[in-house]
PDB file of N, CA and C in Angstrom:
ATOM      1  N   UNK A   1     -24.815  12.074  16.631  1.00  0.00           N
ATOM      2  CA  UNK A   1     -25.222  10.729  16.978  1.00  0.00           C
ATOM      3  C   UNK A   1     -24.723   9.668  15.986  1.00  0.00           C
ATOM      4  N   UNK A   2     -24.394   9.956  14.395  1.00  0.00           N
ATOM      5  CA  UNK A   2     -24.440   8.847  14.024  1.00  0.00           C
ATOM      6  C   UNK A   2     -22.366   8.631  13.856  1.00  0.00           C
ATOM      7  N   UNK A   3     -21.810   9.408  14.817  1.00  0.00           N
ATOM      8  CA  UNK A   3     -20.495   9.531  14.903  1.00  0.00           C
ATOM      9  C   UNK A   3     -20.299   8.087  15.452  1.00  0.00           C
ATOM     10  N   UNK A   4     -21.188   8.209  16.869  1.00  0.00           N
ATOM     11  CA  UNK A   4     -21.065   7.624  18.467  1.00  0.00           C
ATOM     12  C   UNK A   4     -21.919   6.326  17.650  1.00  0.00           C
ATOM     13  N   UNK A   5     -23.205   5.930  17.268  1.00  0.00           N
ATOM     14  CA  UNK A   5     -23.022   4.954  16.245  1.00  0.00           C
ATOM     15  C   UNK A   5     -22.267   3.881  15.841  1.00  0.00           C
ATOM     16  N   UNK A   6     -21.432   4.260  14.791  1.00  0.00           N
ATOM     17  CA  UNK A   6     -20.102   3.979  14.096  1.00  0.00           C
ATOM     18  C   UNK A   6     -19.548   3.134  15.224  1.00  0.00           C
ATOM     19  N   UNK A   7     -18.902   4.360  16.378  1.00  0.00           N
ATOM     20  CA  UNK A   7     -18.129   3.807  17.101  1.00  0.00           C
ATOM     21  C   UNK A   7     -18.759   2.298  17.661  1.00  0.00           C
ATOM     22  N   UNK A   8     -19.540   2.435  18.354  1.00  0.00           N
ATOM     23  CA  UNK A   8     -20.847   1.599  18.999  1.00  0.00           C
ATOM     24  C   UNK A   8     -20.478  -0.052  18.254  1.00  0.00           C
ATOM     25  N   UNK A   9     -20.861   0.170  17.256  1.00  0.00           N
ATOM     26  CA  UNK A   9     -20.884  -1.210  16.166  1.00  0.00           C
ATOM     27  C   UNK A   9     -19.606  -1.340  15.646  1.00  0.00           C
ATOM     28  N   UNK A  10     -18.472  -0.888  15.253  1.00  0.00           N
ATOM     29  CA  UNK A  10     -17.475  -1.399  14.594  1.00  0.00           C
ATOM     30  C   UNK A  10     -16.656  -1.600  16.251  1.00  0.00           C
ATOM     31  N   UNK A  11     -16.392  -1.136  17.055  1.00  0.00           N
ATOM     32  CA  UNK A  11     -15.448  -1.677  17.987  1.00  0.00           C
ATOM     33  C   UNK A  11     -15.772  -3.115  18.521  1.00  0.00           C
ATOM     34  N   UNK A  12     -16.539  -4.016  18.713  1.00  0.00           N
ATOM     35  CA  UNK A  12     -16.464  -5.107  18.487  1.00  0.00           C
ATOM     36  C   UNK A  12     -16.320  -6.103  17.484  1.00  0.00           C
ATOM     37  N   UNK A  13     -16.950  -5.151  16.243  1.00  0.00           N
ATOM     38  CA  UNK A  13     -16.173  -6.321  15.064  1.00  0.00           C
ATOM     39  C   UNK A  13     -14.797  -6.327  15.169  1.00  0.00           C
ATOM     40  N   UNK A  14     -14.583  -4.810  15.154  1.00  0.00           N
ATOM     41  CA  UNK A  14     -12.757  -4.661  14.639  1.00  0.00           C
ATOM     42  C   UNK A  14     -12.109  -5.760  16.447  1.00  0.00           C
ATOM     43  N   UNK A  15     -12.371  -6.259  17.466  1.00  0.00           N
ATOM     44  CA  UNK A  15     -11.919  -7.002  18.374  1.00  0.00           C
ATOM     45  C   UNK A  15     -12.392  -8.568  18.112  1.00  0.00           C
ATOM     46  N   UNK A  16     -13.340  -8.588  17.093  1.00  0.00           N
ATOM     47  CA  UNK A  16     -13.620 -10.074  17.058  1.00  0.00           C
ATOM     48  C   UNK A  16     -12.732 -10.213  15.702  1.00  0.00           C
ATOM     49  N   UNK A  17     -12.688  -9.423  15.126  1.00  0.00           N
ATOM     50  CA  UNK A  17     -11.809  -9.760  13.610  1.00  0.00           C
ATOM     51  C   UNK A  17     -10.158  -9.494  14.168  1.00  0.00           C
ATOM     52  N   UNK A  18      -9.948  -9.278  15.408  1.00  0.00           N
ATOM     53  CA  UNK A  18      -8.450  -8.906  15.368  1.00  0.00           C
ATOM     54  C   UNK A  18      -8.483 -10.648  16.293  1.00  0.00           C
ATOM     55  N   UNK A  19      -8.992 -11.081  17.251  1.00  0.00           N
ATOM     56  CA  UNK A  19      -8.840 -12.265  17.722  1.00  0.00           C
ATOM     57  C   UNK A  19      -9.168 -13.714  16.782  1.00  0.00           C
ATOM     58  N   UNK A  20      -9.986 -13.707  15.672  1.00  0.00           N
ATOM     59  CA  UNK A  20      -9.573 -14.593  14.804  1.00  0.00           C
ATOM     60  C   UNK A  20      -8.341 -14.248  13.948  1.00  0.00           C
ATOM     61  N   UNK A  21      -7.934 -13.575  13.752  1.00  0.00           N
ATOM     62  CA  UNK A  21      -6.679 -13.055  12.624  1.00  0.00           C
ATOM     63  C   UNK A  21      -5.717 -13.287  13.689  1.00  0.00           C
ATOM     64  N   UNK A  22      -5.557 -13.317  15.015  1.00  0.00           N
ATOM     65  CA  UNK A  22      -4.813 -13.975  16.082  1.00  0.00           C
ATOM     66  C   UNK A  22      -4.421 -15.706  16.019  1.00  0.00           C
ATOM     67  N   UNK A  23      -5.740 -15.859  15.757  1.00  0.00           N
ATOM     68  CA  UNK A  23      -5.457 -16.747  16.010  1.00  0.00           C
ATOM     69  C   UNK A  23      -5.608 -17.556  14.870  1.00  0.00           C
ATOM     70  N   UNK A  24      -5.434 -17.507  13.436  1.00  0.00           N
ATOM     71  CA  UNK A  24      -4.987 -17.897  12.386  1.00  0.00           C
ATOM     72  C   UNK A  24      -3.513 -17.059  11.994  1.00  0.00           C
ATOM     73  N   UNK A  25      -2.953 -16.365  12.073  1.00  0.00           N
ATOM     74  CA  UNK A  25      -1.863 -15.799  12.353  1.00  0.00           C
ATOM     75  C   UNK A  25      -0.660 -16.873  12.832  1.00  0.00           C
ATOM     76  N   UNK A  26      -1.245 -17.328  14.231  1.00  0.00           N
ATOM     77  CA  UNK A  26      -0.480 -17.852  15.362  1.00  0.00           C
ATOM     78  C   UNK A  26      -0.514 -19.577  14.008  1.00  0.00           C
ATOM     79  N   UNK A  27      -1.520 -19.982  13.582  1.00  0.00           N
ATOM     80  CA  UNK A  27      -1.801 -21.538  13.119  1.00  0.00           C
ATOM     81  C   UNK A  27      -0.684 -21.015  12.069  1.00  0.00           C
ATOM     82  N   UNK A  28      -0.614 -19.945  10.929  1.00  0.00           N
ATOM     83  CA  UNK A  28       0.154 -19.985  10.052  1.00  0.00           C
ATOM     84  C   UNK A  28       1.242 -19.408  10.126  1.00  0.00           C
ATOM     85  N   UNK A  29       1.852 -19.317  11.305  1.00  0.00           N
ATOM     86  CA  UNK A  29       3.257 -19.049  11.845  1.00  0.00           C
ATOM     87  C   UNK A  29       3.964 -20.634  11.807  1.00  0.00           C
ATOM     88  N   UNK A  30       3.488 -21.184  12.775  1.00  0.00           N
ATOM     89  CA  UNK A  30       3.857 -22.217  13.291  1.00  0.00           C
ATOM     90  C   UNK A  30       3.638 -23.543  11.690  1.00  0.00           C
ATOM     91  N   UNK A  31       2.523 -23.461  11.260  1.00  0.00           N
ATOM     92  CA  UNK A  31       2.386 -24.475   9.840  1.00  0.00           C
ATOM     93  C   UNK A  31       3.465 -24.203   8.559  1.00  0.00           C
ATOM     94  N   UNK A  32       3.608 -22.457   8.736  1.00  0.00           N
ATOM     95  CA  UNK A  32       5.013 -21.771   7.677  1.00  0.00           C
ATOM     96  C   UNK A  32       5.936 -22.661   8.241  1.00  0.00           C
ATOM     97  N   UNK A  33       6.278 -22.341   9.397  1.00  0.00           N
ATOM     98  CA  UNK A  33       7.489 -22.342   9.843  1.00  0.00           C
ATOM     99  C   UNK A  33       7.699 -24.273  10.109  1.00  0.00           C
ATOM    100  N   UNK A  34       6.935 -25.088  10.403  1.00  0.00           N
ATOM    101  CA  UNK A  34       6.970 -26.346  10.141  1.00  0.00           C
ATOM    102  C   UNK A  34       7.046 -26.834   8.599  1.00  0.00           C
ATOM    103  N   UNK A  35       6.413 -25.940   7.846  1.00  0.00           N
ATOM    104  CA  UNK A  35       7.014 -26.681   6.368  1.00  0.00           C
ATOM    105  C   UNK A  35       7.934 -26.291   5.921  1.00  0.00           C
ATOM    106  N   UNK A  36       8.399 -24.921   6.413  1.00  0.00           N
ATOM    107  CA  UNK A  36      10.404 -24.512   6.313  1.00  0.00           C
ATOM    108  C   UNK A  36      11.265 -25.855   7.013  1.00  0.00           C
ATOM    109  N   UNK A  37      10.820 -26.444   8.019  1.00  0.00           N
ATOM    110  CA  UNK A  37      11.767 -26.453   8.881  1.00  0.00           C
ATOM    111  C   UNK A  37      11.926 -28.256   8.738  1.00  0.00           C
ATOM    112  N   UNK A  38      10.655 -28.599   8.165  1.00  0.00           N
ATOM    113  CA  UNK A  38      10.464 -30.102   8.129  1.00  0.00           C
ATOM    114  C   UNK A  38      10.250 -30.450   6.625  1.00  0.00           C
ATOM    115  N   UNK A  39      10.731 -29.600   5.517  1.00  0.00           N
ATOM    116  CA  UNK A  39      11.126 -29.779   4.316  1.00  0.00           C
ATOM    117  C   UNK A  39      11.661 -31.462   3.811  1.00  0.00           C
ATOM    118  N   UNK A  40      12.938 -31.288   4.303  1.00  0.00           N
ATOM    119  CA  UNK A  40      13.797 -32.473   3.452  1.00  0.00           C
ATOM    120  C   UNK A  40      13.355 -34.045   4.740  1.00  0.00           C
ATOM    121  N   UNK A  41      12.343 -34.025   5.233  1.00  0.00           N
ATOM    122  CA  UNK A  41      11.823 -34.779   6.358  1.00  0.00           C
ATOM    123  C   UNK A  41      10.583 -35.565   6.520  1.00  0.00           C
ATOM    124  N   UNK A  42      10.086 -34.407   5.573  1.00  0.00           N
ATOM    125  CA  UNK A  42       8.699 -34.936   5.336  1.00  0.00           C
ATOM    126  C   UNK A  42       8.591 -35.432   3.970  1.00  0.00           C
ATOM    127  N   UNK A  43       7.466 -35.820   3.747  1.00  0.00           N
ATOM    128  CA  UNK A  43       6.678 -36.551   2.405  1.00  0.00           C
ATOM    129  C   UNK A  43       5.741 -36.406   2.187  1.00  0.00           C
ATOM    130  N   UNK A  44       5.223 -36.348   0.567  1.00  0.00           N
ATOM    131  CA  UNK A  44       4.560 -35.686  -0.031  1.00  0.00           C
ATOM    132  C   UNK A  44       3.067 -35.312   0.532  1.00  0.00           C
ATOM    133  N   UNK A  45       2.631 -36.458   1.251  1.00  0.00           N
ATOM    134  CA  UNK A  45       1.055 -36.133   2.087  1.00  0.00           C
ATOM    135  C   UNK A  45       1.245 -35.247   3.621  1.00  0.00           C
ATOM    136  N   UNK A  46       2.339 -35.611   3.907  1.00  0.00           N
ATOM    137  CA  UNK A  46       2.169 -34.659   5.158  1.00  0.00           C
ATOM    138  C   UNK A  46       2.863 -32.815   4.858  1.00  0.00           C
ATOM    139  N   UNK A  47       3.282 -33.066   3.412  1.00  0.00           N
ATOM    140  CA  UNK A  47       3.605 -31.417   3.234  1.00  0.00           C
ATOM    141  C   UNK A  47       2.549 -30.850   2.517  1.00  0.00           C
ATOM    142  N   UNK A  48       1.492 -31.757   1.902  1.00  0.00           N
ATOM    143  CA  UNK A  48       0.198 -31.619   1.360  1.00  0.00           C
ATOM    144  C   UNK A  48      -0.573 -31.303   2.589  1.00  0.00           C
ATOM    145  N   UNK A  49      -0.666 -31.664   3.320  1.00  0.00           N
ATOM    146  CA  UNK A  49      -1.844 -31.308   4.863  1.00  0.00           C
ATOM    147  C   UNK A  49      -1.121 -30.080   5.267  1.00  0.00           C
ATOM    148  N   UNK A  50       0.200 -29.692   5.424  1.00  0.00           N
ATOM    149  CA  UNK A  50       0.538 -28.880   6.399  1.00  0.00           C
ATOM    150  C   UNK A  50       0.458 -27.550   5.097  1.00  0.00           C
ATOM    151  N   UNK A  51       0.239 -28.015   4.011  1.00  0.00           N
ATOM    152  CA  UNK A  51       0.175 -26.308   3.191  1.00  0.00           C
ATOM    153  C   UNK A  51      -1.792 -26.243   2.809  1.00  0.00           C
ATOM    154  N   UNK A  52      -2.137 -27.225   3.425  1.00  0.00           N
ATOM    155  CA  UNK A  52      -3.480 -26.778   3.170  1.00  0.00           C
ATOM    156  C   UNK A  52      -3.953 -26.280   4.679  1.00  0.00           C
ATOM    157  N   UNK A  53      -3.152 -26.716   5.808  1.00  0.00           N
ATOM    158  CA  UNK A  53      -3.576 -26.094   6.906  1.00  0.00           C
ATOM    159  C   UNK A  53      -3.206 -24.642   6.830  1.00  0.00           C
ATOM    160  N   UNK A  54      -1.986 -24.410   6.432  1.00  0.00           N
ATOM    161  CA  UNK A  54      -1.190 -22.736   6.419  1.00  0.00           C
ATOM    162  C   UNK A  54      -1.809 -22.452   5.088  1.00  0.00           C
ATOM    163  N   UNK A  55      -2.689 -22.954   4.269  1.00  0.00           N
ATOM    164  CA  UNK A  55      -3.083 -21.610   3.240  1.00  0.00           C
ATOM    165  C   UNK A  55      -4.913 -21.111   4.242  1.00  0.00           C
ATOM    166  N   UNK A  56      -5.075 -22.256   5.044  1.00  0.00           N
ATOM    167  CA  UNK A  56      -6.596 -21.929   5.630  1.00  0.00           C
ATOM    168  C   UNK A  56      -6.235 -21.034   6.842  1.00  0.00           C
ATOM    169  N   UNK A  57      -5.371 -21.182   7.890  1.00  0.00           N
ATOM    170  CA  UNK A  57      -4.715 -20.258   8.557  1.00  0.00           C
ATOM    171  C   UNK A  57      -4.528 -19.342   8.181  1.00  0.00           C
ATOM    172  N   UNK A  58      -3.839 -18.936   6.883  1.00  0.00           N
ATOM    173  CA  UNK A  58      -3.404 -17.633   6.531  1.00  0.00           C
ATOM    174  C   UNK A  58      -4.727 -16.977   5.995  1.00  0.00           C
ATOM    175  N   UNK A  59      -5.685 -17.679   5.120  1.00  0.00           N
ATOM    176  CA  UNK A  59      -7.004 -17.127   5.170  1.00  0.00           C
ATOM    177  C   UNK A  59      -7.685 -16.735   6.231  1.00  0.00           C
ATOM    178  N   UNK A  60      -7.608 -17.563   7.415  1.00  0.00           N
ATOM    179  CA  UNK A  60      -8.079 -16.595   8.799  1.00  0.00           C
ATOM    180  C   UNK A  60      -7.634 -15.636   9.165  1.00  0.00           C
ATOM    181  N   UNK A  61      -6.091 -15.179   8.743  1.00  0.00           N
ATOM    182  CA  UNK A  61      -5.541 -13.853   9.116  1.00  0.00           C
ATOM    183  C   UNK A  61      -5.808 -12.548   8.347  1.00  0.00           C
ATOM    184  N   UNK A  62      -5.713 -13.225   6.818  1.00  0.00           N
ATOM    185  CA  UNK A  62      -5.938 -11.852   5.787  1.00  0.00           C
ATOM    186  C   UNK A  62      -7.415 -11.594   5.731  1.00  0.00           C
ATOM    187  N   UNK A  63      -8.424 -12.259   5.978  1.00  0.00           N
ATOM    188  CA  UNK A  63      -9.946 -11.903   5.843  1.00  0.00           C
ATOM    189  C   UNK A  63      -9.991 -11.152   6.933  1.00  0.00           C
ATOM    190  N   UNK A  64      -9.944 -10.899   8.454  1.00  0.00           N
ATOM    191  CA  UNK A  64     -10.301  -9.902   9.287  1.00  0.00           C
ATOM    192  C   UNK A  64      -9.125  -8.548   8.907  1.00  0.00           C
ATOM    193  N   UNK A  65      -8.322  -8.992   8.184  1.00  0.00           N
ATOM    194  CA  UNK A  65      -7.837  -7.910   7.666  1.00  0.00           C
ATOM    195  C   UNK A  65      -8.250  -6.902   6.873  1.00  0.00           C
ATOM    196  N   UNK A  66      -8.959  -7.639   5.888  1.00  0.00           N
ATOM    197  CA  UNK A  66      -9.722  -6.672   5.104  1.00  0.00           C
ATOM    198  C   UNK A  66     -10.892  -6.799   5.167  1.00  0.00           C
ATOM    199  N   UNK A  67     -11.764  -7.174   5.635  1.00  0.00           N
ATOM    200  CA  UNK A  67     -12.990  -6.834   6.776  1.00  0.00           C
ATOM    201  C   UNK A  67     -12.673  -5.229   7.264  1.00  0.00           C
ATOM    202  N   UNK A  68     -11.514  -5.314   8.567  1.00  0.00           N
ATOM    203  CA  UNK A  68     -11.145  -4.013   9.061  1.00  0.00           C
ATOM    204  C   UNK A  68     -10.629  -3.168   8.091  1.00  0.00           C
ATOM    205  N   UNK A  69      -9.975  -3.159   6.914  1.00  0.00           N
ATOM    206  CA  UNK A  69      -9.603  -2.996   5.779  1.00  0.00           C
ATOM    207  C   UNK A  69     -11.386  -1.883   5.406  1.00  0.00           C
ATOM    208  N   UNK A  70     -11.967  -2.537   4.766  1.00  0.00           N
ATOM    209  CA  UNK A  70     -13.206  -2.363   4.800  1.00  0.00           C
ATOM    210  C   UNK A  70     -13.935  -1.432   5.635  1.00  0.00           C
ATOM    211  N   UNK A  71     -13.806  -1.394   6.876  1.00  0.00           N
ATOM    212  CA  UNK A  71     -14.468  -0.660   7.465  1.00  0.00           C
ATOM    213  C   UNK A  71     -14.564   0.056   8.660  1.00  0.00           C
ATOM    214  N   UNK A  72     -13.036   0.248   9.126  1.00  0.00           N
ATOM    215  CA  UNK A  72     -12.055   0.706  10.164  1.00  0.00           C
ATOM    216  C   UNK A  72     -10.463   0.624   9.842  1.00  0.00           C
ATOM    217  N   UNK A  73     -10.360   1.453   8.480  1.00  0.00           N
ATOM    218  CA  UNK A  73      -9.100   1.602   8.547  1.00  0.00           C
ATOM    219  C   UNK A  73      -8.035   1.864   8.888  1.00  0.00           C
ATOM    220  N   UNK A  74      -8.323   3.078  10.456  1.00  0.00           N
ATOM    221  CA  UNK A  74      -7.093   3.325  11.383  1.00  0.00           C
ATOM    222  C   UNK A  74      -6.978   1.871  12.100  1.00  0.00           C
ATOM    223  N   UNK A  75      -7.992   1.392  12.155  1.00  0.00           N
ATOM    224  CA  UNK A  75      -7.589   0.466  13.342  1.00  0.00           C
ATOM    225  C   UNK A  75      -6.122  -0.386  12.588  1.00  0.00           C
ATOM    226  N   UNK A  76      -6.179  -0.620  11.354  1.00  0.00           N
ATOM    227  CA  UNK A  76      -4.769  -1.359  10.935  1.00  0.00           C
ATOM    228  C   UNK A  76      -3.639  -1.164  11.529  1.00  0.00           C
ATOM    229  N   UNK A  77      -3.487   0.587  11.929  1.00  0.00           N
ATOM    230  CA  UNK A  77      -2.313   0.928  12.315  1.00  0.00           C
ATOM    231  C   UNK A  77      -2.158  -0.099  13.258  1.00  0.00           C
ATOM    232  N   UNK A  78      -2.819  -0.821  14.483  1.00  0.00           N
ATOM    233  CA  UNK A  78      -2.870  -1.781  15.752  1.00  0.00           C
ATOM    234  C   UNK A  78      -2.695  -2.950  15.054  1.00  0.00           C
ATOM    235  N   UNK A  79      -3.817  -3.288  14.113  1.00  0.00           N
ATOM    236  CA  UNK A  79      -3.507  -4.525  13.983  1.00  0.00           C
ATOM    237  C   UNK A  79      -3.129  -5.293  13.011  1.00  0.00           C
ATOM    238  N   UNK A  80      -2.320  -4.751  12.272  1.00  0.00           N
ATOM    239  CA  UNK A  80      -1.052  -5.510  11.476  1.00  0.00           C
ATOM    240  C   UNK A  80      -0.167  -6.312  11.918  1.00  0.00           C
ATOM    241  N   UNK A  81       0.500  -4.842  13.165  1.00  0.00           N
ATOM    242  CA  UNK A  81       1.812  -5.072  14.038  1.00  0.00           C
ATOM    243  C   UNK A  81       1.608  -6.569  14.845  1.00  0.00           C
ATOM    244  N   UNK A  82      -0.162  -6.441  15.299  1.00  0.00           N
ATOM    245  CA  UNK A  82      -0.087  -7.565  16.332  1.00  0.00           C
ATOM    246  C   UNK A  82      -0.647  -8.869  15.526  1.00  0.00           C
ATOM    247  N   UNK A  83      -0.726  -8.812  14.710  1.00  0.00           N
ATOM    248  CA  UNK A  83      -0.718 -10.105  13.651  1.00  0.00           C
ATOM    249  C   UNK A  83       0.433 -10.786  13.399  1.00  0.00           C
ATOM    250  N   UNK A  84       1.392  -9.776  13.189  1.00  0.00           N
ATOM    251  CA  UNK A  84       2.902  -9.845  12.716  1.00  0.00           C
ATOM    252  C   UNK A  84       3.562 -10.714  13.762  1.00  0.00           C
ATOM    253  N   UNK A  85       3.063 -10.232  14.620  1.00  0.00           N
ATOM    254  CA  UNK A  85       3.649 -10.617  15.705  1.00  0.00           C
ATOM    255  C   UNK A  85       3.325 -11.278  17.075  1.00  0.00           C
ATOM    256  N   UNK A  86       2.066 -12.018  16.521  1.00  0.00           N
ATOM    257  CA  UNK A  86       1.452 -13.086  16.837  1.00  0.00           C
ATOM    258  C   UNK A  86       2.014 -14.449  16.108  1.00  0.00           C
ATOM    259  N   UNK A  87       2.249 -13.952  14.374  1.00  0.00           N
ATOM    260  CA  UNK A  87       2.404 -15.017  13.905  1.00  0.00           C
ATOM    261  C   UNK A  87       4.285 -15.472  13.436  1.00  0.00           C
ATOM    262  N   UNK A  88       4.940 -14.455  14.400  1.00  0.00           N
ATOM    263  CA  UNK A  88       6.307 -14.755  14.449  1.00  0.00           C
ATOM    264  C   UNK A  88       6.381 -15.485  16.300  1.00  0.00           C
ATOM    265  N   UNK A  89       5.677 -14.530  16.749  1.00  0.00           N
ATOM    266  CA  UNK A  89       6.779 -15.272  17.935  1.00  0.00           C
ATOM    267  C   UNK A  89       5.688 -16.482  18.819  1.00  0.00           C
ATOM    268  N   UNK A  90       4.156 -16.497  18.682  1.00  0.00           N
ATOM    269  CA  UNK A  90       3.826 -17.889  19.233  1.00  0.00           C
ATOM    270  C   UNK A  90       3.699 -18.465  18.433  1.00  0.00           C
ATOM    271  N   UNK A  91       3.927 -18.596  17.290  1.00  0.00           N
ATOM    272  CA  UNK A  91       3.320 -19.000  16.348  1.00  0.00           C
ATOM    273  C   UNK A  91       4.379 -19.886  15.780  1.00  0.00           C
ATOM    274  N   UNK A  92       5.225 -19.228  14.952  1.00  0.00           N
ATOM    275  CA  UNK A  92       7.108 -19.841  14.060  1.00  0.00           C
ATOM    276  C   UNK A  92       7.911 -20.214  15.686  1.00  0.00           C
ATOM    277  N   UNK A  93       7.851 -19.293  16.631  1.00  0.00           N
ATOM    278  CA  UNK A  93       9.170 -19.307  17.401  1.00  0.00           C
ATOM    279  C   UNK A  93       8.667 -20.825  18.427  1.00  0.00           C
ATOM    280  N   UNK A  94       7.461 -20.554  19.228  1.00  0.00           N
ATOM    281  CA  UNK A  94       7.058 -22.114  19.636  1.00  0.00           C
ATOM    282  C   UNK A  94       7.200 -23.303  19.061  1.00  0.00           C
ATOM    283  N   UNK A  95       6.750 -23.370  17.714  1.00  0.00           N
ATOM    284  CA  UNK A  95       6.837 -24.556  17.105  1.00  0.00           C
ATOM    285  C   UNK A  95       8.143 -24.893  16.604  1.00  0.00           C
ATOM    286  N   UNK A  96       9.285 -23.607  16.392  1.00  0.00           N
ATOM    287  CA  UNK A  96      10.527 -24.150  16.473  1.00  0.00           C
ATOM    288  C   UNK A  96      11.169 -24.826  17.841  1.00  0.00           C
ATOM    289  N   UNK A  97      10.810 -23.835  18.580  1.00  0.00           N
ATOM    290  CA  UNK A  97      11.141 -24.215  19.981  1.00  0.00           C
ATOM    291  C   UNK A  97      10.393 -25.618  20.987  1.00  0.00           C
ATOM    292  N   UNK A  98       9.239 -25.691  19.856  1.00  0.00           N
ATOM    293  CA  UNK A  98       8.945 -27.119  20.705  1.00  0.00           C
ATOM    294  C   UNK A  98       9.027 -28.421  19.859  1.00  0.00           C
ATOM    295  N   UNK A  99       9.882 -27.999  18.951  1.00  0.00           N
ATOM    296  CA  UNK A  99      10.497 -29.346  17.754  1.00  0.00           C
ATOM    297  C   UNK A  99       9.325 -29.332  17.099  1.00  0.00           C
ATOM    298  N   UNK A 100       8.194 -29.186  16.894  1.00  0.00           N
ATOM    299  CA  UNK A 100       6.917 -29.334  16.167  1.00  0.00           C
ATOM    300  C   UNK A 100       6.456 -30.437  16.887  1.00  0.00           C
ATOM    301  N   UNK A 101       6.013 -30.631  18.116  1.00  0.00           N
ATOM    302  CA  UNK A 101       5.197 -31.602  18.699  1.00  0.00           C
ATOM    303  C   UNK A 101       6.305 -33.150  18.481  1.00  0.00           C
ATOM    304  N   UNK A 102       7.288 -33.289  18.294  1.00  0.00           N
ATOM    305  CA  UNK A 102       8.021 -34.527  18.383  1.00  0.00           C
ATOM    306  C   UNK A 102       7.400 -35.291  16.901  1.00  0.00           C
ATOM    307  N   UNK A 103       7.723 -34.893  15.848  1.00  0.00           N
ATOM    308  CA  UNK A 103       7.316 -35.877  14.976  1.00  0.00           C
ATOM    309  C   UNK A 103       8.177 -37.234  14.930  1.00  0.00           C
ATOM    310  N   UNK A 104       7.100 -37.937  14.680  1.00  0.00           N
ATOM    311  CA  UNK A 104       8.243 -40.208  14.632  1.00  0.00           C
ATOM    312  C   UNK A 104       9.263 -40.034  13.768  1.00  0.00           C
ATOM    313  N   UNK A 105       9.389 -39.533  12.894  1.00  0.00           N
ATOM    314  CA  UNK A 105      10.078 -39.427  12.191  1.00  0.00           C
ATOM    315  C   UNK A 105      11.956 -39.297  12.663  1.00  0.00           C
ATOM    316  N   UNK A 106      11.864 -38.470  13.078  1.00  0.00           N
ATOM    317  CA  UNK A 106      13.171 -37.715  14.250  1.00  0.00           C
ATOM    318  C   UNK A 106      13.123 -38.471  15.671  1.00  0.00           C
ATOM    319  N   UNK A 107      12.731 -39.290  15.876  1.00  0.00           N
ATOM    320  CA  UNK A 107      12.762 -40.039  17.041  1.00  0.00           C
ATOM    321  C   UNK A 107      14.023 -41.079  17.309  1.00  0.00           C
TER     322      UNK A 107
END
């Protein structure tokens, strides 16, 4: 019984900690990949907002990490990959692909 337990209670954390780490993943794909990409463009307050958004993003990704880290360690084998790859392709590849929302700047 206290196998079935275990199971019982960690399979919804380890799905609520893999959908926030989704979706801070996806914010610090796209905030990386906007302060790569809008470097020599931007100025000093808007590369100040966009690395305090991607260091709080990336804190939403690595905390359900080691949460599950913590206390369902196979589950990593799953959800690394889909972190990885949450936060490359909607994440960097959209916001390259959608210019970063049209900043005035480039207009």
């Amino acid at each position: 019984m206290p196998f079935v337990w275990k199971i019982v209670w960690k399979t919804p954390v380890v799905a609520v900690a893999l959908l926030v780490g989704m979706f801070g993943a996806s914010q610090a794909g796209w905030s990386g990949a906007e302060a790569i990409v809008n470097y020599p463009f931007s100025g000093a307050l808007e590369d100040f907002i966009t690395g305090i958004i991607f260091t709080v993003s990336a804190a939403m990704a690595v905390g359900p990490v080691v949460l599950v880290y913590k206390i369902a360690k196979p589950a990593l084998v799953l959800m690394v990959p889909i972190l990885l790859y949450v936060a490359h392709v909607p994440g960097a590849w959209n916001g390259v692909a959608s210019d970063f929302d049209q900043p005035a700047f480039r207009q």
